[in-house]
Each structure stands twice: as C-alpha cells, then as structure tokens.
N, C-alpha and C. Protein backbone atom coordinates (compact mmCIF):
# COMPACT_ATOMS: atom_id res chain seq x y z
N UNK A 1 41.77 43.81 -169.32
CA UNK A 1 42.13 44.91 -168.43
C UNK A 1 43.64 44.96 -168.28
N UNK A 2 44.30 46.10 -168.45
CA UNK A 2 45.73 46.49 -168.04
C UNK A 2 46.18 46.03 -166.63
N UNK A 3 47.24 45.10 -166.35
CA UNK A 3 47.57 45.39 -164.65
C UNK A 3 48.65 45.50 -164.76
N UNK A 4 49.41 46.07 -165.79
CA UNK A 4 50.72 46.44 -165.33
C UNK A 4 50.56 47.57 -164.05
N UNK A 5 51.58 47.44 -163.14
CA UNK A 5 51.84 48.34 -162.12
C UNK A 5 52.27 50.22 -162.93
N UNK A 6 52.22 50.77 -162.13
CA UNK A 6 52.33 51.90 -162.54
C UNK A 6 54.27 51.91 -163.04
N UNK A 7 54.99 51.62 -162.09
CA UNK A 7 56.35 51.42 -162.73
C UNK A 7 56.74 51.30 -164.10
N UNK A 8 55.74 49.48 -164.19
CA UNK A 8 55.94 48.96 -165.47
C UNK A 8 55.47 50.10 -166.90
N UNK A 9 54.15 51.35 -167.07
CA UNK A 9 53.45 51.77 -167.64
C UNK A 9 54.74 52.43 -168.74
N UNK A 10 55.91 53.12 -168.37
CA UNK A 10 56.93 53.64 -168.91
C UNK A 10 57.40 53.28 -169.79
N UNK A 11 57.87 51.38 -169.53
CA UNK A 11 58.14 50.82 -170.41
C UNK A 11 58.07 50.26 -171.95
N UNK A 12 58.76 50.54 -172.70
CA UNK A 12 58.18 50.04 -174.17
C UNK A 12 59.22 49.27 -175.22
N UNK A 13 58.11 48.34 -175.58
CA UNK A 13 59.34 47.37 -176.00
C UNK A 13 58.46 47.19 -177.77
N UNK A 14 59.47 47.16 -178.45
CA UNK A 14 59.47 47.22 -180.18
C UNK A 14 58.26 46.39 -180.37
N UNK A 15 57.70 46.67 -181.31
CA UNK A 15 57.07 45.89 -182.20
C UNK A 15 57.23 44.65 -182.87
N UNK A 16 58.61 44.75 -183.05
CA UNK A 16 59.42 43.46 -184.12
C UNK A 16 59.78 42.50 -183.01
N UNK A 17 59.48 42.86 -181.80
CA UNK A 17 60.02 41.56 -180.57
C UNK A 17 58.42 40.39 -180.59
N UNK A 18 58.54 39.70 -180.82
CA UNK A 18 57.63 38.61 -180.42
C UNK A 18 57.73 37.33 -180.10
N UNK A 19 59.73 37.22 -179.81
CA UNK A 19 59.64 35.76 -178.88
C UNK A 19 59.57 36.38 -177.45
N UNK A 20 59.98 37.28 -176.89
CA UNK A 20 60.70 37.44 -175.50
C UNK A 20 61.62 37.68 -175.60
N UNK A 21 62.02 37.57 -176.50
CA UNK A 21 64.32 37.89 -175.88
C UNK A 21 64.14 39.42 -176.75
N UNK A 22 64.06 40.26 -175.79
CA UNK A 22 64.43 41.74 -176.22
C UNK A 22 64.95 42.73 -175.20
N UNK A 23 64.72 43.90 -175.31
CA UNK A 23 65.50 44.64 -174.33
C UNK A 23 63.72 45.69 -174.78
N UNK A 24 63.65 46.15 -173.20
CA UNK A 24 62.65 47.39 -173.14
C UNK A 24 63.77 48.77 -172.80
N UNK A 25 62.64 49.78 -173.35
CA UNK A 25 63.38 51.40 -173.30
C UNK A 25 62.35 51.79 -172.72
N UNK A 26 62.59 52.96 -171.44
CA UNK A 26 61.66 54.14 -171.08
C UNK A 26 62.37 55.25 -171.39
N UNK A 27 61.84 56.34 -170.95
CA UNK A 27 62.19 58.08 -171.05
C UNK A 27 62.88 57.96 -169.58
N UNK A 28 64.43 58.59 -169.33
CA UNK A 28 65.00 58.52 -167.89
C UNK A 28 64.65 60.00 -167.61
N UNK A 29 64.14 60.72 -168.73
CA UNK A 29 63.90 62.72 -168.70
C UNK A 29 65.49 63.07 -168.75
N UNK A 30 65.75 64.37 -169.34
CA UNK A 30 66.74 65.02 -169.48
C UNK A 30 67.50 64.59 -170.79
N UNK A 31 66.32 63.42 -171.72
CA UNK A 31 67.33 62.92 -173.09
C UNK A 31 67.95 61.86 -172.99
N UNK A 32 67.77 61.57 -171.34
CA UNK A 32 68.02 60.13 -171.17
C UNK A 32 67.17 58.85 -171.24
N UNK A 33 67.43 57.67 -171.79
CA UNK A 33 66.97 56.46 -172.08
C UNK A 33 67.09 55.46 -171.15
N UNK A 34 66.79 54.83 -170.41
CA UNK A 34 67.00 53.44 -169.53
C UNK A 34 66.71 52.34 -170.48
N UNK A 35 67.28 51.67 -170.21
CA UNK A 35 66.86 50.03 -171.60
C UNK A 35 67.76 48.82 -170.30
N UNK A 36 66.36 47.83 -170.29
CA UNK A 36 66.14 46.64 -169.20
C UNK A 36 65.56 45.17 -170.22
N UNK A 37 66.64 44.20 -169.44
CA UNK A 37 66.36 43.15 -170.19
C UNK A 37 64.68 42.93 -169.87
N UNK A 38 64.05 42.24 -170.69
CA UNK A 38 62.28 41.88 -170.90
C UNK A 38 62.56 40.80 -170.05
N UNK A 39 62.96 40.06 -170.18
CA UNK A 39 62.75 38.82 -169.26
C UNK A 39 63.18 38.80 -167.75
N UNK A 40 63.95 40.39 -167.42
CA UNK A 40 64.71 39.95 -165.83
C UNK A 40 63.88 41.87 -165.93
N UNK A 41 63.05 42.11 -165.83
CA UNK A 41 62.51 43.42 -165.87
C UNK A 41 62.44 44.19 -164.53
N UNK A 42 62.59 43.15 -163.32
CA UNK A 42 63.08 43.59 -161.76
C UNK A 42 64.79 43.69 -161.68
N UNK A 43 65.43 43.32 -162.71
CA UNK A 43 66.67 43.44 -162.36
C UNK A 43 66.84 44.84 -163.02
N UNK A 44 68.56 44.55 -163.22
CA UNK A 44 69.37 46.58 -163.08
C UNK A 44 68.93 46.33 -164.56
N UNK A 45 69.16 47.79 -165.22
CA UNK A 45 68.55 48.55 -166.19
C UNK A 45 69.66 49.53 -166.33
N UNK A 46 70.00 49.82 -167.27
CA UNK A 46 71.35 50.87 -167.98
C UNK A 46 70.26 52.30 -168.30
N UNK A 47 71.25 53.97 -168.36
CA UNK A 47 70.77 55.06 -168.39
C UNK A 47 71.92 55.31 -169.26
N UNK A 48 71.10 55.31 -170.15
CA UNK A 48 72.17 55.86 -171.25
C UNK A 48 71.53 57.57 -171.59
N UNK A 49 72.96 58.27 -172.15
CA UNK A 49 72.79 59.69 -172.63
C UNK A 49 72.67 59.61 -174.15
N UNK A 50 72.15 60.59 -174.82
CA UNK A 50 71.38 60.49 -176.14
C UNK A 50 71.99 60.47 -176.73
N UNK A 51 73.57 60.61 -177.00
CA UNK A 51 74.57 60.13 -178.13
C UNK A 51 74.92 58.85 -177.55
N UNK A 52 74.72 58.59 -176.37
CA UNK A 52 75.36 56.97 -176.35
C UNK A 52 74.47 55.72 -177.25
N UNK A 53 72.74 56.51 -177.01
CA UNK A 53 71.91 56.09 -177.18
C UNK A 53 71.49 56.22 -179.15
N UNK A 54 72.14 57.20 -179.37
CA UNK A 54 72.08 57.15 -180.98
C UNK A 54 73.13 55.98 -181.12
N UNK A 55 74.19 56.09 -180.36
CA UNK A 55 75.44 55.32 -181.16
C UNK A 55 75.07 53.83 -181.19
N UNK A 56 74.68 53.76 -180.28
CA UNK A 56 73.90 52.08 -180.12
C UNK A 56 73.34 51.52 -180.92
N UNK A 57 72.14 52.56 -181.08
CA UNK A 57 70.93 52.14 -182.01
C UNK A 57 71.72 51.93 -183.46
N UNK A 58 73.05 53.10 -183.67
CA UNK A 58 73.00 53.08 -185.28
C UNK A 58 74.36 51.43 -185.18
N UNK A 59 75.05 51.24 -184.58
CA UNK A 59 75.11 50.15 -184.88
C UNK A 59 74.58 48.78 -184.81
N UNK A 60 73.06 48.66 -184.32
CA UNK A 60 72.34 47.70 -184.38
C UNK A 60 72.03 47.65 -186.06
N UNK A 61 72.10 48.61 -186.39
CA UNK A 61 71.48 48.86 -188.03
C UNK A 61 72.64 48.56 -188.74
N UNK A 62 73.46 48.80 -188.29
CA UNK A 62 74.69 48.45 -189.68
C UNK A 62 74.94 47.16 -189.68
C-alpha cells in the first residue's frame, strides 16, 4: 500500500538513482520545477524557471 502523504505524491525521483544520494523534481506550475535533496525531503527545496532548469540539466550531460 502507498503512504506517502499527499505532499510527498508530486515528487519524482529518476530511475537511475538507487543508492539514495539524489535530488527529487516536482511540477512548481507555470514551467516551474522545484528539485529537493532525497534524503533531507522536509528541508528547503529550490524553484527553478525552465531555462534555468534546461541549463542545469544540459550540463549534468556534458
């Protein structure tokens, strides 16, 4: 059975994470992204805007 709280339901964290040390992303609406460390998931959480949020992602890849 699911018990994440309704809060938690937003959250989504990669596929390729399977120790724990990752970062989760929800939808903030308006194109915005929130991304919260997995392990401190009650602590602060960043709102990034969708070019901050491309620029990020594309240098994780390079």
């Amino acid at each position: 059975m699911d018990e994440m709280n309704e809060k938690d339901r937003q959250w989504r964290r990669s596929s390729y994470s399977t120790n724990g040390n990752c970062v989760e992303t929800a939808s903030a609406g308006q194109g915005r992204i929130k991304v919260r460390d997995s392990k401190n998931a009650d602590g602060p959480h960043l709102v990034l805007g969708k070019e901050a949020w491309i620029s990020f992602t594309s240098m994780l890849k390079a």
